[in-house]
Protein backbone atom coordinates (compact mmCIF):
# COMPACT_ATOMS: atom_id res chain seq x y z
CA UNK A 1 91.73 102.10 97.77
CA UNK A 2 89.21 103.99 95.45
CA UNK A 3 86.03 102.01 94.12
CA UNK A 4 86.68 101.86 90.60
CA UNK A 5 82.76 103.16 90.19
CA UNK A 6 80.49 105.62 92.03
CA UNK A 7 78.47 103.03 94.56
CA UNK A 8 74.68 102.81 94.42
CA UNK A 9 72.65 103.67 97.59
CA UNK A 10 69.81 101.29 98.17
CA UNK A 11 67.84 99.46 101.51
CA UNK A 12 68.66 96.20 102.23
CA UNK A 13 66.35 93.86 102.38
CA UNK A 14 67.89 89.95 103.05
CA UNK A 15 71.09 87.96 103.09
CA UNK A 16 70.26 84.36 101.61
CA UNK A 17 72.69 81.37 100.86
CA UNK A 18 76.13 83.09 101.86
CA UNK A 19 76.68 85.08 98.77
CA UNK A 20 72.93 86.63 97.76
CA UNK A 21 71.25 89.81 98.92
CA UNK A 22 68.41 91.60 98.02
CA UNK A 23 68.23 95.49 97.78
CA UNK A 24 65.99 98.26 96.77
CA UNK A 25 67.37 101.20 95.15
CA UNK A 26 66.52 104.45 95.45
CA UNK A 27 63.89 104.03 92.29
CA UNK A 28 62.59 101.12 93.67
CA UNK A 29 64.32 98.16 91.62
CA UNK A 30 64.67 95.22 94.31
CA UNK A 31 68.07 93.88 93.14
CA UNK A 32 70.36 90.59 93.52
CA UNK A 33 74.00 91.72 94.95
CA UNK A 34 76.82 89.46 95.41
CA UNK A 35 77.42 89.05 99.41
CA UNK A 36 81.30 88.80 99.36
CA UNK A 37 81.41 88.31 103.73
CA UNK A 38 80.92 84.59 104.29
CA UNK A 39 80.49 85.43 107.91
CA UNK A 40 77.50 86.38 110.43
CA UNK A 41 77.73 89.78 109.53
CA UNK A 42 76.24 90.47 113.03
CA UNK A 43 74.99 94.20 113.40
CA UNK A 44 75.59 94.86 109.61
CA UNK A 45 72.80 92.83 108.29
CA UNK A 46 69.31 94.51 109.14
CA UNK A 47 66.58 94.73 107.04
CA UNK A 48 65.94 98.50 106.32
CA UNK A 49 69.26 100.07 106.94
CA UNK A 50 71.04 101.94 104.10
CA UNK A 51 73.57 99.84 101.74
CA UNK A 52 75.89 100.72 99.05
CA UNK A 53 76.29 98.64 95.87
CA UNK A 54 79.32 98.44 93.26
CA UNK A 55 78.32 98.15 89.59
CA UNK A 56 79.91 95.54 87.34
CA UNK A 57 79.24 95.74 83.24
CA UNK A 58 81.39 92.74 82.85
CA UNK A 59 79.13 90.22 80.65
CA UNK A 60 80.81 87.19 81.82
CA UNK A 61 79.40 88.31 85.55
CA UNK A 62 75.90 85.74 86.97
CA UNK A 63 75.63 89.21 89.17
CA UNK A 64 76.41 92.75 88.38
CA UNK A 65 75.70 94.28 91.71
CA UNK A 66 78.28 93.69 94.79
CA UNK A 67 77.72 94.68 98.22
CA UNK A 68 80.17 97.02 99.27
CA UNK A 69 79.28 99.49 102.21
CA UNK A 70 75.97 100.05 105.02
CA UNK A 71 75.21 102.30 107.53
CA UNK A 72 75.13 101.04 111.24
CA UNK A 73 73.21 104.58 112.67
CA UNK A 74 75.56 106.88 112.11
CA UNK A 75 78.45 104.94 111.25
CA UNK A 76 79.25 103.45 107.64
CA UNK A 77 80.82 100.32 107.62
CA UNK A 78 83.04 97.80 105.19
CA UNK A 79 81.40 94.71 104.70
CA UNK A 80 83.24 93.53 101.47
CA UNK A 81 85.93 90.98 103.24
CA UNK A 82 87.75 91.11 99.26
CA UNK A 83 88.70 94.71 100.44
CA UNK A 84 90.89 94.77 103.12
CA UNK A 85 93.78 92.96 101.18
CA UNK A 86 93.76 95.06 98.73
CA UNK A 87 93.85 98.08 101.54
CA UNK A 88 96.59 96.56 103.12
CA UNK A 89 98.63 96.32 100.05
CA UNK A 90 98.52 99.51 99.17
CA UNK A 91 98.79 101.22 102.35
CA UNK A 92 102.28 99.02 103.06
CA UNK A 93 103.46 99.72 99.54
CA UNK A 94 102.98 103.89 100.25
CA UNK A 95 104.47 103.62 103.15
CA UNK A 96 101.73 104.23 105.60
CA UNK A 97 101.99 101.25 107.88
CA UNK A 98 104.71 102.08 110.46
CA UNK A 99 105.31 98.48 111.43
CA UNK A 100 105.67 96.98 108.02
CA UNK A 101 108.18 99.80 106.48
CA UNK A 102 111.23 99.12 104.49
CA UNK A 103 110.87 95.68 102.47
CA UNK A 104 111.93 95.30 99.36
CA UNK A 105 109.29 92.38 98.08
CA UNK A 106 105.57 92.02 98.46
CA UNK A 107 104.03 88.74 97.34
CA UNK A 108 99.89 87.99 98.06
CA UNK A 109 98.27 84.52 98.87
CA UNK A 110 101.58 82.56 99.61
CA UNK A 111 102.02 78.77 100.59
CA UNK A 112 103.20 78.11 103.86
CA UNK A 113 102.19 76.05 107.23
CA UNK A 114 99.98 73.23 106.71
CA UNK A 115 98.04 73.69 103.05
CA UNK A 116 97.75 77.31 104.15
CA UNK A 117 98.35 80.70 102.08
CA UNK A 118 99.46 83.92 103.90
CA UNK A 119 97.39 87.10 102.91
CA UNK A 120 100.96 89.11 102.34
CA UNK A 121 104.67 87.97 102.48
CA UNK A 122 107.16 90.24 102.96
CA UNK A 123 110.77 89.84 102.26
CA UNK A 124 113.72 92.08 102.44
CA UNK A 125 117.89 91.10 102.26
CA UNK A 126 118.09 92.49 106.10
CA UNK A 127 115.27 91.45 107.52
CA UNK A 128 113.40 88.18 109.03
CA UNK A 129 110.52 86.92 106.20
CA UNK A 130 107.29 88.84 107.84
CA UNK A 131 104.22 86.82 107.55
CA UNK A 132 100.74 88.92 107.49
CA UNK A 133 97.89 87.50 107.88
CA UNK A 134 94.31 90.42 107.51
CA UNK A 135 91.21 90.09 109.25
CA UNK A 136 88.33 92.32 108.42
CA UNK A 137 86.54 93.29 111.69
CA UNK A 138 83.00 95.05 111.64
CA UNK A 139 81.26 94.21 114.85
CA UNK A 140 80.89 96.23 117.18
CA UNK A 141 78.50 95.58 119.96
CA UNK A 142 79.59 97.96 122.83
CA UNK A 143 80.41 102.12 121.49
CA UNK A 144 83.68 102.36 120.92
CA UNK A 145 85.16 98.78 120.80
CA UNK A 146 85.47 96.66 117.63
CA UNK A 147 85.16 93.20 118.05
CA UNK A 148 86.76 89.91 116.00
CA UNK A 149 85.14 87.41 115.29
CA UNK A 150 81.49 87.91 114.81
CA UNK A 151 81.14 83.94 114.55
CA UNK A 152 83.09 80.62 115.30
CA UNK A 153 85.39 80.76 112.74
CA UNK A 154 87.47 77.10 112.73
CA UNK A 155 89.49 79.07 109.14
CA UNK A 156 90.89 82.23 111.81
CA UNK A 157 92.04 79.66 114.14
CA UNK A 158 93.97 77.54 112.26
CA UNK A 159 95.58 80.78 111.03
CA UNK A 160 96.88 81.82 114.47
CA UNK A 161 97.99 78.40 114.94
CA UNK A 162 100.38 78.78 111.68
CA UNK A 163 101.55 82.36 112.16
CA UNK A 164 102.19 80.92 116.15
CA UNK A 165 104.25 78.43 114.12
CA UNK A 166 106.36 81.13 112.11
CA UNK A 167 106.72 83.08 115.21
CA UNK A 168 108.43 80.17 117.14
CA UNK A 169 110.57 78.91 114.42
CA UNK A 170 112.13 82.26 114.31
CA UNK A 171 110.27 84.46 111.54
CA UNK A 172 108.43 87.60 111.76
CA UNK A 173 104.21 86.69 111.90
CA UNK A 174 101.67 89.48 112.12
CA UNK A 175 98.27 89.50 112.81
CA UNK A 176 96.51 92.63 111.49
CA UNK A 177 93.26 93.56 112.32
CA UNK A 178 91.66 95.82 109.67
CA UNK A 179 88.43 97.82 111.28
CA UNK A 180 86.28 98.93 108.60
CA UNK A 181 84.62 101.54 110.37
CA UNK A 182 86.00 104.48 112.23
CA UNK A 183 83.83 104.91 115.17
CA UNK A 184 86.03 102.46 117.52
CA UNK A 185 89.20 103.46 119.35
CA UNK A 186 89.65 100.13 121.31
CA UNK A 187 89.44 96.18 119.77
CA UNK A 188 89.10 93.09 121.61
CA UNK A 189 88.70 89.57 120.71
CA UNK A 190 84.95 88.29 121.60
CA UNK A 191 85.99 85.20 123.11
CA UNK A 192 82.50 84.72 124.23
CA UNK A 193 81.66 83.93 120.64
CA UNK A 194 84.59 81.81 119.78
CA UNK A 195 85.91 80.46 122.69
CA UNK A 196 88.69 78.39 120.72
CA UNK A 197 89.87 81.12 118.84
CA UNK A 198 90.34 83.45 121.96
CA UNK A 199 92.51 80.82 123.34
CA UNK A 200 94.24 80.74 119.98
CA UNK A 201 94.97 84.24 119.93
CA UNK A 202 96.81 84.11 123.24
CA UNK A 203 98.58 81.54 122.47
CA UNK A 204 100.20 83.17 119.40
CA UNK A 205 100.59 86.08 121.64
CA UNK A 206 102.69 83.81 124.03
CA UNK A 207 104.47 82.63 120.73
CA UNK A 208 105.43 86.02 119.78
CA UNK A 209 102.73 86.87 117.05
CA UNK A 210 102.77 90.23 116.62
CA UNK A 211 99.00 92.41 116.27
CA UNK A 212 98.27 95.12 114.55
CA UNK A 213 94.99 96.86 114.85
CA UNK A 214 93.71 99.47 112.68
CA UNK A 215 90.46 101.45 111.57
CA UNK A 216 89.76 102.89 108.30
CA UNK A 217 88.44 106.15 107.16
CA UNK A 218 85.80 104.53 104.64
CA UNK A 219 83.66 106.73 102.10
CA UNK A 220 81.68 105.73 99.35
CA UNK A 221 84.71 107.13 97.15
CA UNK A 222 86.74 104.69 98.88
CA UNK A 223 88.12 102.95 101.90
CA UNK A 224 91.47 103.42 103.25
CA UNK A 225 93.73 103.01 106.74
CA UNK A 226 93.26 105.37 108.86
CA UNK A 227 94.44 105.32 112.97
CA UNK A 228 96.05 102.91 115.58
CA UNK A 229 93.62 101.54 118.13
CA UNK A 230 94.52 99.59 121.05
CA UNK A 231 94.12 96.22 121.75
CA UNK A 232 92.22 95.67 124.90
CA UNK A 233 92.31 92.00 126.95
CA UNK A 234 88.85 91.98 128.27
């Protein structure tokens, strides 16, 4: 996925009400960027570290600046959660997913479960219906491991609850993981955060949820999948 503009480097400054941040460029304009991550954004939210900002000249915009990218030391992250959709999509419709090759139909934001809607649906004449459901991960608070969630999330739970439900009435449910940075090779669930959903996630294990776990390899040209990492239980 390529940004449609070249991003803006800037410091951040502060996260307020959700969706606001405040940045300074690199000519010193403090600026109001859209947050799109409705989550704690633990680790990826310090005042002083470097961000990157998209650019929007659409009038009918209340703000023209989006958070896209920062810099965790040496490590740039994802923190746009609109993103990883959109990386999925196109990674699974060039081919570049092993586990999700060789379906004919690709549908986003799909009704199913209890007044739920499945990130991608996938359908093909041979094959079960394959329900996908994408998580964007970004903490990391050991080196090398990537950690979901980063806050009690009630939304992620009922989620593994209704892809446990596909699983057991006999279609194909997969829970992808999408890493937006690339300095991990493991992932685990940090149950100490959300206790609930780590006892959700095994139990859609035990239904026969599939996981998927992959990093990207993330630019400021653009953010796309890059490796396998392995799922770790503890």
């Amino acid at each position: 996925m390529k940004f449609s503009n070249n991003l803006i480097k800037a410091k951040f400054v502060k996260r307020y009400k959700r969706f606001f941040s405040e940045h300074i460029l690199e000519n010193g304009q403090l600026v109001t960027a859209h947050c799109p991550n409705t989550g704690a954004m633990t680790g990826v939210a310090k005042e002083g570290i470097t961000s990157w900002l998209s650019e929007s000249h659409d009038p009918k915009r209340k703000l023209k600046w989006t958070w896209e990218l920062t810099q965790e030391k040496n490590t740039i992250v994802g923190v746009n959660t609109h993103n990883p959709n959109k990386i999925i999509q196109e990674a699974i419709n060039n081919n570049e997913i092993k586990e999700l090759l060789n379906y004919k139909s690709l549908k986003r934001e799909v009704k199913y479960g209890v007044n739920s809607k499945i990130d991608i649906f996938l359908q093909d004449d041979n094959k079960s219906d394959c329900y996908v459901e994408i998580k964007n991960v970004h903490l990391s608070r050991k080196k090398g491991v990537a950690e979901f969630p980063d806050g009690i999330t009630s939304r992620g739970t009922k989620h593994l609850k209704e892809l446990a439900n596909v699983a057991q009435d006999g279609g194909r449910a997969v829970m992808l993981y999408l890493i937006q940075r690339n300095d991990c090779n493991y992932f685990k669930i940090a149950e100490d955060i959300d206790v609930e959903y780590g006892k959700a996630f095994i139990d859609a294990l035990n239904a026969g949820v599939e996981v998927i776990c992959l990093d990207t390899i993330l630019n400021t040209n653009g953010i796309n999948i890059g490796k396998n990492i392995k799922l770790v239980n503890k």
